[in-house]
Protein backbone atom coordinates (compact mmCIF):
# COMPACT_ATOMS: atom_id res chain seq x y z
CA UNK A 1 0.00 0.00 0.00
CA UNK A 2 1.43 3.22 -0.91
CA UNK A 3 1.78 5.40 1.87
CA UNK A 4 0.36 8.57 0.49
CA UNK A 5 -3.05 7.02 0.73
CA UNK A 6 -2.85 6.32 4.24
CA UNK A 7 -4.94 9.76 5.69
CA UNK A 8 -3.93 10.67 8.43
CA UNK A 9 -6.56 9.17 11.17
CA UNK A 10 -9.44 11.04 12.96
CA UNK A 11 -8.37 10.80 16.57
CA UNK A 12 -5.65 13.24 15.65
CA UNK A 13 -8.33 15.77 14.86
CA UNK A 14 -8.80 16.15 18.55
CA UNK A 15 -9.51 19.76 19.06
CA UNK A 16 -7.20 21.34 21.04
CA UNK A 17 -9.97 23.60 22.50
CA UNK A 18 -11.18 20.64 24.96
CA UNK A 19 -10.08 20.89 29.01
CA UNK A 20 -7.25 19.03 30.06
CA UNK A 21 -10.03 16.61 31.83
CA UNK A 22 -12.08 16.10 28.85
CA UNK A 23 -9.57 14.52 26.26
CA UNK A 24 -8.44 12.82 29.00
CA UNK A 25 -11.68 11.09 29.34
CA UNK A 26 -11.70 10.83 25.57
CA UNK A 27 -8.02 9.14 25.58
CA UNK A 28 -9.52 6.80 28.18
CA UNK A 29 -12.31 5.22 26.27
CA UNK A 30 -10.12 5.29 23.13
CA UNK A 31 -7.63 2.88 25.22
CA UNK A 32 -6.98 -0.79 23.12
CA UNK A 33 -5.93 -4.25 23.73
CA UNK A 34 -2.24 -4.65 21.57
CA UNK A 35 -3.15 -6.70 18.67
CA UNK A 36 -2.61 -10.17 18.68
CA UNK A 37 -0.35 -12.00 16.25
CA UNK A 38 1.58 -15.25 15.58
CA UNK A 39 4.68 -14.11 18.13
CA UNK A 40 3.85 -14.32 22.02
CA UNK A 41 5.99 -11.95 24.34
CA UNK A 42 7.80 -13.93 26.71
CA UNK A 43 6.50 -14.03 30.09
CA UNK A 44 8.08 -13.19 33.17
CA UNK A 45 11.76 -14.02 32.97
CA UNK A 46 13.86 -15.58 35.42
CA UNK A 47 16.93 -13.50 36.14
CA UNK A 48 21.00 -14.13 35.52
CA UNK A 49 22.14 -12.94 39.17
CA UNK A 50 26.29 -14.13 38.77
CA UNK A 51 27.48 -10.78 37.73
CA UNK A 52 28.70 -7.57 38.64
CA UNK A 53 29.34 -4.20 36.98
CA UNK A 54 32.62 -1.80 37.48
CA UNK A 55 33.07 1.62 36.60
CA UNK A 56 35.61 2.01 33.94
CA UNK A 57 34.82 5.82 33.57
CA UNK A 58 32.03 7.82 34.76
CA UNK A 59 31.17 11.49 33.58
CA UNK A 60 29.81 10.62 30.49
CA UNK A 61 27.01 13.23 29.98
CA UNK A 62 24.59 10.94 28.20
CA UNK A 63 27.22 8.95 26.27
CA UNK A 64 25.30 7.15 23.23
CA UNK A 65 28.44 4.53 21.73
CA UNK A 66 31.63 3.40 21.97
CA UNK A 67 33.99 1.94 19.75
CA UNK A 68 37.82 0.79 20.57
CA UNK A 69 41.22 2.13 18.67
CA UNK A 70 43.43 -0.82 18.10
CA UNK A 71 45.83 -2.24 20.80
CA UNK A 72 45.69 0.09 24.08
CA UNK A 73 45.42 3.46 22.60
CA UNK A 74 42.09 4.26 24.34
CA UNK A 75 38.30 3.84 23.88
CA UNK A 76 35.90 6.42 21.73
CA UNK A 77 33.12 7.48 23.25
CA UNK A 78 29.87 9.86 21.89
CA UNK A 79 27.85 11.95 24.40
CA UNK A 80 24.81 13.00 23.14
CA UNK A 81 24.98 16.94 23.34
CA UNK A 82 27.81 16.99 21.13
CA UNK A 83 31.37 15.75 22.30
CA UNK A 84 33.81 12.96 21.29
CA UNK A 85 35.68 11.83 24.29
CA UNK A 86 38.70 9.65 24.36
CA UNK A 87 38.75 7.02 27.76
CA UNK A 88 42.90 6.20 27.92
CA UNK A 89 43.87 3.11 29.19
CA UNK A 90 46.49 3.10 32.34
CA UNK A 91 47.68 -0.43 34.17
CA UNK A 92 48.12 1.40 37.50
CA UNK A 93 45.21 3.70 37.91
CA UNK A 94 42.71 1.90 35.36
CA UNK A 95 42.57 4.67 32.92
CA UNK A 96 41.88 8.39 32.36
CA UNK A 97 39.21 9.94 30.78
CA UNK A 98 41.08 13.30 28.68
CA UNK A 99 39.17 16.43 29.91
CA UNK A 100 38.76 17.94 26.91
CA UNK A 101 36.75 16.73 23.71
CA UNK A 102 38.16 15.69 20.74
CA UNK A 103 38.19 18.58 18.08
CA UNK A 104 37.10 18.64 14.85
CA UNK A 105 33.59 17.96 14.68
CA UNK A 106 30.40 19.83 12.54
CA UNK A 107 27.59 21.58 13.77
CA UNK A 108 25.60 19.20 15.48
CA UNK A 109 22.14 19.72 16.59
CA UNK A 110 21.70 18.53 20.34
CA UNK A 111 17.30 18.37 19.88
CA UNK A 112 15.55 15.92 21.78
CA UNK A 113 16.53 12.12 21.24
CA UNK A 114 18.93 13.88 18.80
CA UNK A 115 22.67 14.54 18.45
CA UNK A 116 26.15 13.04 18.40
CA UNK A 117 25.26 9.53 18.47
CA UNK A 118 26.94 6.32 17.13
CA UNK A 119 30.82 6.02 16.40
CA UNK A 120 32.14 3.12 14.42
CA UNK A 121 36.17 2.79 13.39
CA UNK A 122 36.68 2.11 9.53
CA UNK A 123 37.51 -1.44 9.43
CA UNK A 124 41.11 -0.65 8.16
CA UNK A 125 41.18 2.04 11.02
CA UNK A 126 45.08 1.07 11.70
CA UNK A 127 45.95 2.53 8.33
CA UNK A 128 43.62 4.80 7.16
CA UNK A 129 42.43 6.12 10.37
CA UNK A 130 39.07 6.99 9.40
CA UNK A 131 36.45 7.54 12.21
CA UNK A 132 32.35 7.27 11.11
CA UNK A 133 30.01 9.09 13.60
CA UNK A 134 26.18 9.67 12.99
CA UNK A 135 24.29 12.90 14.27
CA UNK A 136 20.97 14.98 13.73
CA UNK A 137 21.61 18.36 12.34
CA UNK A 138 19.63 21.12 11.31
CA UNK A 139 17.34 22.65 13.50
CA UNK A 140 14.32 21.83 15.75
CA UNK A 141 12.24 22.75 12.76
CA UNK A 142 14.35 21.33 9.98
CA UNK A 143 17.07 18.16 10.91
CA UNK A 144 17.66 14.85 9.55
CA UNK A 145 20.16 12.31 10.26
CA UNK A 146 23.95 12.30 9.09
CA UNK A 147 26.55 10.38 8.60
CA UNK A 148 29.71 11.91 8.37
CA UNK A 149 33.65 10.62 9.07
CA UNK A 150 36.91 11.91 9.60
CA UNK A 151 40.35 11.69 10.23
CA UNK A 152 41.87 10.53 13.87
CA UNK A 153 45.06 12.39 14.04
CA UNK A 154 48.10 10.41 15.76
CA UNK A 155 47.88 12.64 18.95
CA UNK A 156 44.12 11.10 19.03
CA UNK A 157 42.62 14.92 19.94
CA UNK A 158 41.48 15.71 16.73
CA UNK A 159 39.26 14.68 13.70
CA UNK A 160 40.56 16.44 10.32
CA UNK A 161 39.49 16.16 6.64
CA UNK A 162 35.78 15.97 8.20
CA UNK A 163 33.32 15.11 5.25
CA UNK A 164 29.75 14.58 5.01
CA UNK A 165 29.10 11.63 3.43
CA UNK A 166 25.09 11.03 3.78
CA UNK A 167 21.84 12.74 5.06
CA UNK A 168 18.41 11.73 4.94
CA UNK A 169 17.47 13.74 1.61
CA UNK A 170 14.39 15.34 3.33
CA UNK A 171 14.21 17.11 7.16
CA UNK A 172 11.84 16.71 9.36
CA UNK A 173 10.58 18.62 12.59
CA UNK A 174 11.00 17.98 16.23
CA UNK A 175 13.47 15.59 17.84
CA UNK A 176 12.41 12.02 17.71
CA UNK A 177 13.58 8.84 16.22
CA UNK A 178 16.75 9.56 14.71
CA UNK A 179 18.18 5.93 14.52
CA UNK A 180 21.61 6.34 14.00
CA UNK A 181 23.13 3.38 14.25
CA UNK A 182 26.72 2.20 12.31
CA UNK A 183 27.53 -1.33 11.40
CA UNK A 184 29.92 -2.96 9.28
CA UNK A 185 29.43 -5.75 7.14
CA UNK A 186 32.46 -8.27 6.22
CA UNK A 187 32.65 -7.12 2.71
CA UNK A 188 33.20 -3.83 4.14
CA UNK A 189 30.29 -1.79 3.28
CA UNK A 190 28.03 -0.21 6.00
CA UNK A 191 24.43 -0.18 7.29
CA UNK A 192 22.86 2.52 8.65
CA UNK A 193 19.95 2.59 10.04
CA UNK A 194 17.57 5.34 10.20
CA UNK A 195 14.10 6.33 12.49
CA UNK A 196 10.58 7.07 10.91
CA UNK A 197 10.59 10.43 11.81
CA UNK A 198 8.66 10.38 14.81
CA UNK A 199 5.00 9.78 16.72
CA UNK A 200 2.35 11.62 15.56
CA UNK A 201 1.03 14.36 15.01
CA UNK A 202 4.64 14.93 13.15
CA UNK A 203 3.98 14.66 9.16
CA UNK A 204 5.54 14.95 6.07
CA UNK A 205 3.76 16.30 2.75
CA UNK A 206 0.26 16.07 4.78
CA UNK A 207 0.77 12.49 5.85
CA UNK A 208 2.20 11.01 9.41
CA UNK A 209 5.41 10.53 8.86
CA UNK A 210 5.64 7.51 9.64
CA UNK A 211 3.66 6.16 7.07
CA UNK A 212 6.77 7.05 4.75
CA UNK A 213 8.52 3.84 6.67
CA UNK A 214 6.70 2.17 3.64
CA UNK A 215 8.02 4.49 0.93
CA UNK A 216 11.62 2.89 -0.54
CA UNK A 217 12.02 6.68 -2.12
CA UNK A 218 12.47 8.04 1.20
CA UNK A 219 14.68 7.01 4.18
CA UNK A 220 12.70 7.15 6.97
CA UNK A 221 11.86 4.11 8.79
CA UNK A 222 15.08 2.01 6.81
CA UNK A 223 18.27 0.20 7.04
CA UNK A 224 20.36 1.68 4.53
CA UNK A 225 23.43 0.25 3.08
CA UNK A 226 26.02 1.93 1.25
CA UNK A 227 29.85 1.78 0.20
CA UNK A 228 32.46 3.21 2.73
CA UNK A 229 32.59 6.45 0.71
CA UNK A 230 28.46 6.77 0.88
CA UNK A 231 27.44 6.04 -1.95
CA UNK A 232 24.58 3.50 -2.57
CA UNK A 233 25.65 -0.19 -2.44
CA UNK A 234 25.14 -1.41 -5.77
CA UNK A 235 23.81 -4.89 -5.10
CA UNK A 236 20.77 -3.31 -2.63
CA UNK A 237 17.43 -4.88 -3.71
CA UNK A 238 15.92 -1.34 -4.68
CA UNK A 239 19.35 -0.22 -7.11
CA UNK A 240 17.23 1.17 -9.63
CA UNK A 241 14.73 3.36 -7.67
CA UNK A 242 14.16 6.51 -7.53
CA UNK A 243 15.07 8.99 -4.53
CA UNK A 244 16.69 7.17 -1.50
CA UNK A 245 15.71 3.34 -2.76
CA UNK A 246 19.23 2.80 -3.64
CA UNK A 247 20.21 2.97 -0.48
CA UNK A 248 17.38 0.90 1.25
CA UNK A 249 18.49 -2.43 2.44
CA UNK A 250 15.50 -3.23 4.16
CA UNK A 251 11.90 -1.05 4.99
CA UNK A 252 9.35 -1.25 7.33
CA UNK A 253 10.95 -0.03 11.09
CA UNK A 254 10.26 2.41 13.42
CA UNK A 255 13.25 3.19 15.15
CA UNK A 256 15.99 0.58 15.64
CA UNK A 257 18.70 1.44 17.98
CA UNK A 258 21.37 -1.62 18.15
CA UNK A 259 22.36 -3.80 15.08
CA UNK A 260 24.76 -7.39 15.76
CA UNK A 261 26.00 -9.38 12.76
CA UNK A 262 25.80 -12.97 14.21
CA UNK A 263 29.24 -14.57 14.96
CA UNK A 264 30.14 -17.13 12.72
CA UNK A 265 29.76 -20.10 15.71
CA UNK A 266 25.97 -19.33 16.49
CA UNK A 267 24.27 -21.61 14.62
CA UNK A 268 21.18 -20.51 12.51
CA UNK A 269 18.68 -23.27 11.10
CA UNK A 270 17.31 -20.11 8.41
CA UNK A 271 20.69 -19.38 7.34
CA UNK A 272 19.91 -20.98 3.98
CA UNK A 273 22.25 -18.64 1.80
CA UNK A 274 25.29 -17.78 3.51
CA UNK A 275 24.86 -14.34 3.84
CA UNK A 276 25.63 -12.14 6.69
CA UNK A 277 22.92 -12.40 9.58
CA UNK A 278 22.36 -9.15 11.04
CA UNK A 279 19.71 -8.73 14.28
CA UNK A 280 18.11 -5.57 14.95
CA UNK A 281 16.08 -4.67 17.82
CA UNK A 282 13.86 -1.72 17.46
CA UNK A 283 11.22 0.54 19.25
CA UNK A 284 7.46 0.16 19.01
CA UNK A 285 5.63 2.58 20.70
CA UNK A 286 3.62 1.88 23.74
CA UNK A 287 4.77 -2.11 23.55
CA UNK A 288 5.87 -4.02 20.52
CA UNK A 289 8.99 -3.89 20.58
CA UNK A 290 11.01 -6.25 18.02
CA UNK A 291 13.82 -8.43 17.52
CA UNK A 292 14.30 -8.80 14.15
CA UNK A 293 16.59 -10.72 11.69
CA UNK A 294 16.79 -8.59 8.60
CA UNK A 295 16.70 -10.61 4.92
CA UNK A 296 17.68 -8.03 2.52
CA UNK A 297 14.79 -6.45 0.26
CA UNK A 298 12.46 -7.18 3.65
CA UNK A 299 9.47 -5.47 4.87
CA UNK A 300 8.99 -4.95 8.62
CA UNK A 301 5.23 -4.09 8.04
CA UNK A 302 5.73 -0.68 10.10
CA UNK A 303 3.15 0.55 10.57
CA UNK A 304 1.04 -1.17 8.12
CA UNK A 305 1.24 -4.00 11.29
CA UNK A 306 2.84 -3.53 14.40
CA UNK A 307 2.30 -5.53 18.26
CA UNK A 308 2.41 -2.07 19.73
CA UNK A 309 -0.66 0.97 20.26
CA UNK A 310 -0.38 4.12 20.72
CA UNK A 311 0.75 5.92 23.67
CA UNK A 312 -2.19 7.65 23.90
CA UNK A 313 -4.36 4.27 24.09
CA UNK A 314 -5.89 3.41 20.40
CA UNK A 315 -4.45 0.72 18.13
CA UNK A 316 -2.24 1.70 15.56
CA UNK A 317 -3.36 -0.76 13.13
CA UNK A 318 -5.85 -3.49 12.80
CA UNK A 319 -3.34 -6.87 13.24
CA UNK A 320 -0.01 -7.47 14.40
CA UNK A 321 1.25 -9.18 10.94
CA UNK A 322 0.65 -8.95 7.29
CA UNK A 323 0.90 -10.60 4.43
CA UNK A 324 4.34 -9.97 2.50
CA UNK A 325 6.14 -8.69 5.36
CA UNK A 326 8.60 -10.00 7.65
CA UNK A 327 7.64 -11.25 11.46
CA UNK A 328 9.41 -10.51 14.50
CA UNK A 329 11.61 -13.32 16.15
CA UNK A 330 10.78 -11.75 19.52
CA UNK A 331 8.35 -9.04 20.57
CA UNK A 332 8.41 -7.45 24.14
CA UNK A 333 5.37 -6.11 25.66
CA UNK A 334 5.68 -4.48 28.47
CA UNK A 335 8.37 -2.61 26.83
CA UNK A 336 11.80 -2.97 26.86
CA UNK A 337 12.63 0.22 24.99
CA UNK A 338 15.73 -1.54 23.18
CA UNK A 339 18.86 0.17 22.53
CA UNK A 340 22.51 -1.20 22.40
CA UNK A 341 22.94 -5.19 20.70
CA UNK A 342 25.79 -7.51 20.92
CA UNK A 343 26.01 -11.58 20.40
CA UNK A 344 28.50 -12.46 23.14
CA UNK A 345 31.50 -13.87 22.37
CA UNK A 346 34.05 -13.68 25.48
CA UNK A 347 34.90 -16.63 27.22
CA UNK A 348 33.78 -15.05 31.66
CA UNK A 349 30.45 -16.33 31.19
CA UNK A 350 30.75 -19.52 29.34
CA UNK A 351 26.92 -20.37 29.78
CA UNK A 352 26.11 -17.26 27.83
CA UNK A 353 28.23 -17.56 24.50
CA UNK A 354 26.45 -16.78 21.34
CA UNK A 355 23.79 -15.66 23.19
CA UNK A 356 22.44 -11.91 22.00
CA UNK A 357 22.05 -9.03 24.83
CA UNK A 358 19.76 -6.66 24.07
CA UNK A 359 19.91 -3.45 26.66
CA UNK A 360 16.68 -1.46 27.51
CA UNK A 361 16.77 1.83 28.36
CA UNK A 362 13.33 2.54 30.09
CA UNK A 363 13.30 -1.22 31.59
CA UNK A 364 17.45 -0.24 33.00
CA UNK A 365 17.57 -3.99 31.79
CA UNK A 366 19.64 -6.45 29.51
CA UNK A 367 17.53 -9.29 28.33
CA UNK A 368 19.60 -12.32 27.39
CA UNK A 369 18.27 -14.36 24.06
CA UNK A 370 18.90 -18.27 24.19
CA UNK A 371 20.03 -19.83 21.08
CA UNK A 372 20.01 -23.87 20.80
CA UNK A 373 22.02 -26.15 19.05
CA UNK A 374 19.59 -25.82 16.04
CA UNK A 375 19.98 -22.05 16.13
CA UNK A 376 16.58 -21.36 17.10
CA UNK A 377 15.54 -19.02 20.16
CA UNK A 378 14.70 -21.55 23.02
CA UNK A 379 14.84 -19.02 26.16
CA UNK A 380 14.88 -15.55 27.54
CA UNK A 381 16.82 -14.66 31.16
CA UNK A 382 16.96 -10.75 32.34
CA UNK A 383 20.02 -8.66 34.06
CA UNK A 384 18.43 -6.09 35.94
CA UNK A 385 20.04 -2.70 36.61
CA UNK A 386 19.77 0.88 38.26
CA UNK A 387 20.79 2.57 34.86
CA UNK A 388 19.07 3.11 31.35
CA UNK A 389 21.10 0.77 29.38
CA UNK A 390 22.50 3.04 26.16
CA UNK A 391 24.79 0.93 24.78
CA UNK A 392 26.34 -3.25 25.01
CA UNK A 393 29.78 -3.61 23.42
CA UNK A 394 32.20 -6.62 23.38
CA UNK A 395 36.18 -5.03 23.95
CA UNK A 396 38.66 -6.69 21.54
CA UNK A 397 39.80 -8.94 24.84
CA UNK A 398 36.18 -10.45 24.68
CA UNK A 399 34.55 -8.40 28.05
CA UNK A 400 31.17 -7.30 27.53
CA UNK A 401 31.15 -3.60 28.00
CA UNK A 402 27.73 -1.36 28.47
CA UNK A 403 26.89 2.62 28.78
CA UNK A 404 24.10 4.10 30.75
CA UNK A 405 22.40 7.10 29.32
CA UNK A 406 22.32 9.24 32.49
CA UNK A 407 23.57 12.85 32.61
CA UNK A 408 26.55 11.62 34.80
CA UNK A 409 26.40 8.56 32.66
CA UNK A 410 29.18 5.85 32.70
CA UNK A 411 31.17 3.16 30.87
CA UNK A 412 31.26 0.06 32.61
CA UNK A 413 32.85 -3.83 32.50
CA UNK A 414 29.99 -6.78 33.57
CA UNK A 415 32.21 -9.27 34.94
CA UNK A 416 31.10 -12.73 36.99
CA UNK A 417 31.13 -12.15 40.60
């Protein structure tokens, strides 16, 4: 269905003339059961208690990813309102975190769930030194997402040769769902993936915009893939589109926040090609959200079909799948609000290898994914924390790593106890 005939639905013709008591009356009887589909949440879920978390750094104002230079030079880290740190490595004191940013960076607009956000070495960092970051620019009124990259210098405090090498090819308003995040693929192109634009009432051309999640001409609501220079990758399913459906890899999300290529000893009984497996787990809105395992050319029926209903109570569409689109592998309702992904691959928790950790940020939760033998998902077990979980990393020496997204926000090591 194209998305331009999808009119934008009555209940947002709410007039804004009604008390504060009367709409929410009106938003009361307009409340609906989620829709109900072939996936079942998981219920309650036992939890893994044999860890513990230390600090490596703290004063992270709302770091949003990390990514680690080769050997002991020091870890990268974003924080959201617009800085590139640099975390430095020491044997005797554990590290230090340099006081002052890392220069070189574009205007970057700091607006709601917006701003500096992923990081992501070049996978030939050691000689080219290339650095890929993504963050919203623009203004409050006009912004998009942008992918941009630049030069490490050897004294590691400053980015030079800074290019722009993407942005969405149409802004939107306000500051919600940006995406944003970076991830390489072993032929060494990228995917990026990028938000629909937001909950309603935000539109585009007369139309929520996040009907456009269904339009390959336009980014929003896609995983994009493209060469390491930014251009369109010329084996994507839509290569002969117009507008951005070069670029689309895959169509259909609302706003996925952490992307993990599956390592190479998980098994996976729907492997049936040999291509990369990449998992994404992604927002819904008021429940519903999604693991998903992305099949290039797929649609994730956003939000044509969705598990999830609006904040505000109301369903946002009649069923929770559709025909010609792609199911979840997991949906969570209550909400998990998913950000951060990593398969795990150290050897501190044997019991938990190839396993994928999803972080939440609203639950302060990682939920644990079983695999079995056969590669199918055959459990779910919970780490519970104090923190909104940003960010899940594994270090080059195989420790799982996470950020919280807290305003004195942290880097830290989960460890056995």
């Amino acid at each position: 269905m194209n998305p331009r005939t999808l009119k934008i639905a009555a209940a947002s013709t709410l007039a804004l003339s009604v008390t504060a008591a009367a709409a929410a009356a009106a938003l009361h009887l307009m409340q609906a059961d989620p829709p109900k589909g072939p996936v079942t949440p998981p219920a309650a879920t036992p939890k893994d208690t044999n860890w513990t978390k230390s600090a490596v750094t703290k004063g992270l104002e709302r770091p949003w990813a990390a990514d680690w230079l080769p050997g002991d030079a020091g870890i990268l880290v974003t924080a959201r309102p617009g800085r590139l740190r640099l975390f430095v490595p020491n044997e005797k004191e554990g590290g230090t975190l340099r006081p002052e940013p890392i220069a070189g960076l574009p205007d970057i607009a700091a607006i709601g769930q917006g701003g500096l956000m992923d990081v992501a070495l070049h996978p030939d960092f050691a000689t080219n030194r290339l650095v890929y970051l993504t963050a919203s620019t623009g203004t409050k009124q006009a912004n998009r997402t942008t992918l941009f990259r630049g030069t490490l210098n050897e004294s590691l405090t400053e980015l030079t040769n800074v290019q722009e090498l993407y942005r969405v090819s149409r802004d939107k308003s306000g500051g919600q769902h940006f995406g944003s995040i970076i991830e390489w693929l072993p032929d060494g192109s990228l995917l990026l993936s990028i938000g629909d634009g937001g909950n309603p009432p935000a539109t585009l051309d007369g139309e929520f915009i996040r009907t456009f999640a269904q339009d390959p001409t336009l980014a929003f609501g896609k995983v994009l893939r493209m060469t390491d220079e930014g251009n369109p990758h010329p084996a994507n399913p839509f290569a002969s589109g117009a507008g951005d459906a070069p670029y689309v890899y895959t169509l259909g999300h609302r706003n996925i926040q952490g992307i993990a290529l599956r390592p190479s000893f998980v098994p996976d009984a729907h492997n049936t090609n040999n291509t990369p497996e990449v998992w994404v787990t992604e927002h819904g809105a008021k429940g519903g959200d999604e693991l998903n395992r992305l099949t290039p050319g797929g649609n994730y029926a956003w939000p044509l079909a969705t598990y999830s209903t609006e904040y505000w109570g109301p369903a946002i569409a009649d069923s929770a799948t559709r025909e010609g689109t792609v199911d979840p592998y997991v949906v969570w309702t209550p909400s998990l609000a998913p950000c951060g992904l990593a398969f795990y691959t150290g050897t501190a928790f044997p019991e938990w290898t190839g396993d994928l950790l999803a972080g939440g940020l609203a639950s302060k939760q990682i939920r644990r994914v079983h695999f079995n033998s056969d590669g199918e998902i055959d459990g779910h077990t919970t780490l519970q924390f104090n923190e909104r979980i940003r960010w899940i990393g594994m270090s080059p020496t195989g420790h799982l790593h996470i950020l919280t997204d807290e305003t004195d926000g942290g880097l830290y090591r989960i460890d056995p106890k």
